[in-house]
N, C-alpha and C. Protein backbone atom coordinates (compact mmCIF):
# COMPACT_ATOMS: atom_id res chain seq x y z
N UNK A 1 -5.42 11.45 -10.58
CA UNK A 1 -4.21 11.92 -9.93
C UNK A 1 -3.15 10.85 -10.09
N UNK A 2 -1.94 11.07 -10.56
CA UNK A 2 -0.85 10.46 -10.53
C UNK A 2 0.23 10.53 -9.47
N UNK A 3 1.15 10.14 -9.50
CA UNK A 3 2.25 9.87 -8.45
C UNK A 3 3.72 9.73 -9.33
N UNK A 4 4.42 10.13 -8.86
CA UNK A 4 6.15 10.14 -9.68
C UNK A 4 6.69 9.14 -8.85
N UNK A 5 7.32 7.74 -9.63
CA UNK A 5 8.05 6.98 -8.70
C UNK A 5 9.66 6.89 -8.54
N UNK A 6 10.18 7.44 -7.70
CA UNK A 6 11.67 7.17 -7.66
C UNK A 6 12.42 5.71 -7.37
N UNK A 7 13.47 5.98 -8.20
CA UNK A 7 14.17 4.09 -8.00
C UNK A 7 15.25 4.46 -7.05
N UNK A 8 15.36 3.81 -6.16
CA UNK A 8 16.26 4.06 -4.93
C UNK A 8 16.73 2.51 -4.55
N UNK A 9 18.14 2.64 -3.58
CA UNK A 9 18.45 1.19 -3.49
C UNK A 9 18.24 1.21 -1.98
N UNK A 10 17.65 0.08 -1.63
CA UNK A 10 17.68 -0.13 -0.09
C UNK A 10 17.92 -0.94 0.70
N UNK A 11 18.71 -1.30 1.51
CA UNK A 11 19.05 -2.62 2.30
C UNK A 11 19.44 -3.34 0.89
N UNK A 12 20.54 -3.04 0.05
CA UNK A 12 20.85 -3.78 -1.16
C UNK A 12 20.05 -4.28 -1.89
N UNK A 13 18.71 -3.78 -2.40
CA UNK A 13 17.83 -3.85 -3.59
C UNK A 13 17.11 -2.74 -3.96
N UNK A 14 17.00 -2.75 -4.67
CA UNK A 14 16.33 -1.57 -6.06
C UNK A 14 14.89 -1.86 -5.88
N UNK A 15 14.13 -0.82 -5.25
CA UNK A 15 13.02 -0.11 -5.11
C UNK A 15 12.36 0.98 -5.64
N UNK A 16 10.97 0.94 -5.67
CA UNK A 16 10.49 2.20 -6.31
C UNK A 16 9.62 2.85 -4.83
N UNK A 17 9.87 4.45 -4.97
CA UNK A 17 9.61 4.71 -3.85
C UNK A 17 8.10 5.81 -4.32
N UNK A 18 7.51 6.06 -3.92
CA UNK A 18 6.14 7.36 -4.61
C UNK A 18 6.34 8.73 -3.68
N UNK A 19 7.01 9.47 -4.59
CA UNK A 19 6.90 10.95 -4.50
C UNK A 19 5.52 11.71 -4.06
N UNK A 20 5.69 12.85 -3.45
CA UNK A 20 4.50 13.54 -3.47
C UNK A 20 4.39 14.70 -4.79
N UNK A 21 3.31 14.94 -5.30
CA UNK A 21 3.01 15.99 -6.09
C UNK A 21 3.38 17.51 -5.75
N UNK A 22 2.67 17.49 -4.41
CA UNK A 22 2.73 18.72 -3.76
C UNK A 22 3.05 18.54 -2.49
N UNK A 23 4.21 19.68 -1.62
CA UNK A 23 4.05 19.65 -0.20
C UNK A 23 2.88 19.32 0.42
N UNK A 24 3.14 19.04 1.64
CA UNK A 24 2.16 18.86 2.71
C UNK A 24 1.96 17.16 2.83
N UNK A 25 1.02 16.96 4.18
CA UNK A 25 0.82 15.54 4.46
C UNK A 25 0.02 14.41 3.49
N UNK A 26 0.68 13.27 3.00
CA UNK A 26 -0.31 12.61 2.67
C UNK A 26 -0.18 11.10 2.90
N UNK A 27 -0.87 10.97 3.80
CA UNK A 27 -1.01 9.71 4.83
C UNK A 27 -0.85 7.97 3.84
N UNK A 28 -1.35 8.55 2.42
CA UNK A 28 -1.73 7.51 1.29
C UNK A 28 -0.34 6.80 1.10
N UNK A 29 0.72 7.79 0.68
CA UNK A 29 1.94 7.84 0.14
C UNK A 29 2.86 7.16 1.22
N UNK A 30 2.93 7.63 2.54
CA UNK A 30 3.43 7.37 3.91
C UNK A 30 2.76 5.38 3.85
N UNK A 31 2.06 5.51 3.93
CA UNK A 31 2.01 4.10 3.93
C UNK A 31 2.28 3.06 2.82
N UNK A 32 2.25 3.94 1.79
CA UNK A 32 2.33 2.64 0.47
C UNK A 32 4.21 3.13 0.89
N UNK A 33 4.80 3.49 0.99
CA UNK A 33 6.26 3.86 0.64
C UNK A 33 6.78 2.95 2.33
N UNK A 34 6.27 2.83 3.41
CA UNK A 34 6.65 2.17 4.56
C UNK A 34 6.12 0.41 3.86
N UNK A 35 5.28 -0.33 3.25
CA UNK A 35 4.85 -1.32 2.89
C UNK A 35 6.11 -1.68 2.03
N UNK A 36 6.27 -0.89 0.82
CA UNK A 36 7.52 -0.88 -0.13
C UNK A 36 9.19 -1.22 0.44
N UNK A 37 9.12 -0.19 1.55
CA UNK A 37 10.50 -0.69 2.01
C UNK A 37 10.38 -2.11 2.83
N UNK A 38 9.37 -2.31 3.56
CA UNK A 38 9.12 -3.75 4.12
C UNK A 38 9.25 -4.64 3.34
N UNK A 39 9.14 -4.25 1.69
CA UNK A 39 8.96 -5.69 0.56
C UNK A 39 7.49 -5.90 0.66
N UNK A 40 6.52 -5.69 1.18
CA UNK A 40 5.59 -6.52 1.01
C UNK A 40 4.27 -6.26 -0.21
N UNK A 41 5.15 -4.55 -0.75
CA UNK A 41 3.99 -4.45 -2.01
C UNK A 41 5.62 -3.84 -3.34
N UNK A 42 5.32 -4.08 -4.26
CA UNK A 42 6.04 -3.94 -5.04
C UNK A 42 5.42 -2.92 -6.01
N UNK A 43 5.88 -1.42 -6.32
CA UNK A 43 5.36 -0.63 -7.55
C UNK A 43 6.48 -0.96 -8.73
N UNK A 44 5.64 -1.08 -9.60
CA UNK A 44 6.99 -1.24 -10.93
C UNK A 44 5.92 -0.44 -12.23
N UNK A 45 6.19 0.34 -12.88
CA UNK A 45 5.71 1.13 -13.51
C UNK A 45 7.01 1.33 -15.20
N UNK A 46 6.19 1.53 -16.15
CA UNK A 46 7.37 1.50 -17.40
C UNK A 46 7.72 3.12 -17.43
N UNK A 47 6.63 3.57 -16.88
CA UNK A 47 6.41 5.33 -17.28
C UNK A 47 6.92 5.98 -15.38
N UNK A 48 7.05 5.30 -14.70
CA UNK A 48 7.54 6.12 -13.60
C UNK A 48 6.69 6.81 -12.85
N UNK A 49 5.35 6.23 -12.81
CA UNK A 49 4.06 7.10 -12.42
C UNK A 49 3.08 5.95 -11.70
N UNK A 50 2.14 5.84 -10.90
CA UNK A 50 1.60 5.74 -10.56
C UNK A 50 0.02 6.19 -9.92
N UNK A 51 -0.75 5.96 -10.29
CA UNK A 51 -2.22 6.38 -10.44
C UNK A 51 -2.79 6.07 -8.93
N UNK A 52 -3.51 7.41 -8.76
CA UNK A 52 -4.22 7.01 -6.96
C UNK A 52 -5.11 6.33 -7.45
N UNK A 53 -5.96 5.33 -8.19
CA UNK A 53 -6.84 4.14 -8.13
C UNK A 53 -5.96 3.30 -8.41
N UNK A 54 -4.73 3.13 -8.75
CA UNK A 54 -3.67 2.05 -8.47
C UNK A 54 -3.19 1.64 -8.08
N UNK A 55 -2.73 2.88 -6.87
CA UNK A 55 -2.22 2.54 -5.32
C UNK A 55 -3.26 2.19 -4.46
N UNK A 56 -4.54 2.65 -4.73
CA UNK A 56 -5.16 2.16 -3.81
C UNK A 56 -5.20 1.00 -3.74
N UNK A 57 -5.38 0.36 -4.93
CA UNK A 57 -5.98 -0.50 -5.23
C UNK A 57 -4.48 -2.00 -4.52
N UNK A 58 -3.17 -1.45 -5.01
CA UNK A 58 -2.18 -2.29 -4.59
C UNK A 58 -2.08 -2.52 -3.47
N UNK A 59 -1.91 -1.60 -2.18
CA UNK A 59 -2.88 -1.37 -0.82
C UNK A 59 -3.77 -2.09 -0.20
N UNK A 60 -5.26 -2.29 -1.14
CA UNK A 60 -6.14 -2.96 -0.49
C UNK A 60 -5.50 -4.02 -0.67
N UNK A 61 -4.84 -4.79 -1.55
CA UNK A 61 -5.00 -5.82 -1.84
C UNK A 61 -3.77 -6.33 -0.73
N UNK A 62 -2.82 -5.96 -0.39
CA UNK A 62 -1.76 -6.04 0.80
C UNK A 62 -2.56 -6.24 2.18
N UNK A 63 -3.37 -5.24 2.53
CA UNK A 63 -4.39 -5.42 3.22
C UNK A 63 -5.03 -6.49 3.49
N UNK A 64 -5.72 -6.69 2.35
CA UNK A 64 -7.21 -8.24 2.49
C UNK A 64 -5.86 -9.49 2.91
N UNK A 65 -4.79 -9.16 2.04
CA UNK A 65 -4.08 -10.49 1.87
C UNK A 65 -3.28 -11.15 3.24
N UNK A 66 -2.78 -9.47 3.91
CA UNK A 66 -2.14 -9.95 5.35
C UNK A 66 -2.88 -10.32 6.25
N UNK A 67 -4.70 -10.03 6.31
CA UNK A 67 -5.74 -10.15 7.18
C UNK A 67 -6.12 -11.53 7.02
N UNK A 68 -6.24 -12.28 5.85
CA UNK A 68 -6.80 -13.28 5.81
C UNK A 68 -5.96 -14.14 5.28
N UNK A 69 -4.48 -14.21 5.42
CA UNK A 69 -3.67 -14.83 5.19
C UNK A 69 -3.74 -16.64 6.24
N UNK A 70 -3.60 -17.35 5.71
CA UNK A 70 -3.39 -18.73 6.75
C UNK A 70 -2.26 -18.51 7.79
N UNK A 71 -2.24 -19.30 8.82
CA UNK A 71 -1.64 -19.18 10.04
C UNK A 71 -0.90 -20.30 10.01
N UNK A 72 -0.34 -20.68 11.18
CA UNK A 72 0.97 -21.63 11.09
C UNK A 72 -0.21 -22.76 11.30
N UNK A 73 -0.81 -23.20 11.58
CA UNK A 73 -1.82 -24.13 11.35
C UNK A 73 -2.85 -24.51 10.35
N UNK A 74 -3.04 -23.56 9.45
CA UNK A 74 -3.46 -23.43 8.08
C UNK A 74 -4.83 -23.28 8.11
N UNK A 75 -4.95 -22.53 9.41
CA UNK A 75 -6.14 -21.75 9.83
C UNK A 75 -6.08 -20.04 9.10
N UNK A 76 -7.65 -19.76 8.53
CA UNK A 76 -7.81 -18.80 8.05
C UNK A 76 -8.48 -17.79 8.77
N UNK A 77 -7.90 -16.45 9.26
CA UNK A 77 -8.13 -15.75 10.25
C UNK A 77 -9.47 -15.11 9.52
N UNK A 78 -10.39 -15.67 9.74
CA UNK A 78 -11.74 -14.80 8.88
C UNK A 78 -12.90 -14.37 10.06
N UNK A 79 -12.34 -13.97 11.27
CA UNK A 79 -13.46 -13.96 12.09
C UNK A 79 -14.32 -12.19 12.16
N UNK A 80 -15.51 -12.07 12.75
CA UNK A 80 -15.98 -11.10 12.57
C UNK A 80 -15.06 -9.78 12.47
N UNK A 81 -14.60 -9.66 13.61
CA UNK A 81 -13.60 -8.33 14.08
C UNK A 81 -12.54 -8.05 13.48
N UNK A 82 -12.03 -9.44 12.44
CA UNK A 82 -10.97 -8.85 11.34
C UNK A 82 -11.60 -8.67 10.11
N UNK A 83 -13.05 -9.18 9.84
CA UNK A 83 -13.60 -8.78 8.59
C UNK A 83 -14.31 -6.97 8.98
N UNK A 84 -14.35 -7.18 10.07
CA UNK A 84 -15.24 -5.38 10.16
C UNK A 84 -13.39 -4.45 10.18
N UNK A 85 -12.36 -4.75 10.81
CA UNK A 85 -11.14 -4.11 10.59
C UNK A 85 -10.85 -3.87 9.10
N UNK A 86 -11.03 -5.17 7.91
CA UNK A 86 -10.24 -4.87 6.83
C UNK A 86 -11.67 -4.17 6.40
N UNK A 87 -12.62 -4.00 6.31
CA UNK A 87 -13.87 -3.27 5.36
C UNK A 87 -13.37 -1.53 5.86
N UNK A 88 -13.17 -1.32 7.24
CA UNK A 88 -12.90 -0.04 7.64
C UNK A 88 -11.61 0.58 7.08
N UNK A 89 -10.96 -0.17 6.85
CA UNK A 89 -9.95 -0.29 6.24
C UNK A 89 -10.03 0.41 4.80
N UNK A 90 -10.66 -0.03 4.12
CA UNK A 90 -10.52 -0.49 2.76
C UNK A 90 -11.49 0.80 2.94
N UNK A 91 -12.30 1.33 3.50
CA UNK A 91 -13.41 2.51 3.30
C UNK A 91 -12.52 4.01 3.61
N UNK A 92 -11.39 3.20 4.08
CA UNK A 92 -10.77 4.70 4.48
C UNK A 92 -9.51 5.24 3.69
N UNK A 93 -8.88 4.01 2.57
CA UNK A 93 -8.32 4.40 1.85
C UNK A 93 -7.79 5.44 0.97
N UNK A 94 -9.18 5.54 0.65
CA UNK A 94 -9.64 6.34 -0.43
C UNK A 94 -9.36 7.89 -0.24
N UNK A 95 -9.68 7.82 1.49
CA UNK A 95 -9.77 9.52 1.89
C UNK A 95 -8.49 9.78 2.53
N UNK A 96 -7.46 8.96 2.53
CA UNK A 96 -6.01 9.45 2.56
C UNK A 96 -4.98 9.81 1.99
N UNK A 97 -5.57 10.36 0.91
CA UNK A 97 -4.69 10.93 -0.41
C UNK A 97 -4.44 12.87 0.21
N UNK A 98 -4.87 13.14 0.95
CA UNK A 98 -5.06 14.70 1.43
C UNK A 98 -4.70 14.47 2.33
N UNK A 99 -4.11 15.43 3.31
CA UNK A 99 -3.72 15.24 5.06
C UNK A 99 -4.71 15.62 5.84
């Protein structure tokens, strides 16, 4: 499954935003496109498309990276309850491409 990406300008920079295929909810898109306007994941594509094992995959990796990112002390937040959050996480990805 692919994705159509639109270039849109926002808060004065040029973004790519991911279209839906078809009406209706899809929770996948809603979040990679709220991450995008935050800046914190970037789609850039030559063909204007995007692949659901690509988004996922850009996603998890936003994910693992904000969870176990260092702290203002250069402490690494790796404790049980954020490693069982990002695995649940990362297991549920997958099944939010449908509403």
């Amino acid at each position: 499954m692919e994705f159509q990406l639109k270039n849109i300008r926002f808060f004065g920079r040029n973004c790519s935003i991911i279209c839906q295929n078809e009406n209706g909810p899809c929770p996948l898109l809603a979040i990679a496109n709220v991450l995008i306007l935050q800046n914190r994941i970037i789609i850039k594509s030559e063909r204007n498309i995007i692949s659901l094992d690509r988004l996922i995959q850009v996603i998890a990796n936003e994910i693992t990276d904000s969870a176990y990112k260092e702290n203002i002390n250069g402490d690494v937040n790796s404790n049980a309850e954020t490693h069982e959050a990002v695995e649940t996480a990362l297991t549920l990805l997958p099944k939010l491409n449908r509403g």
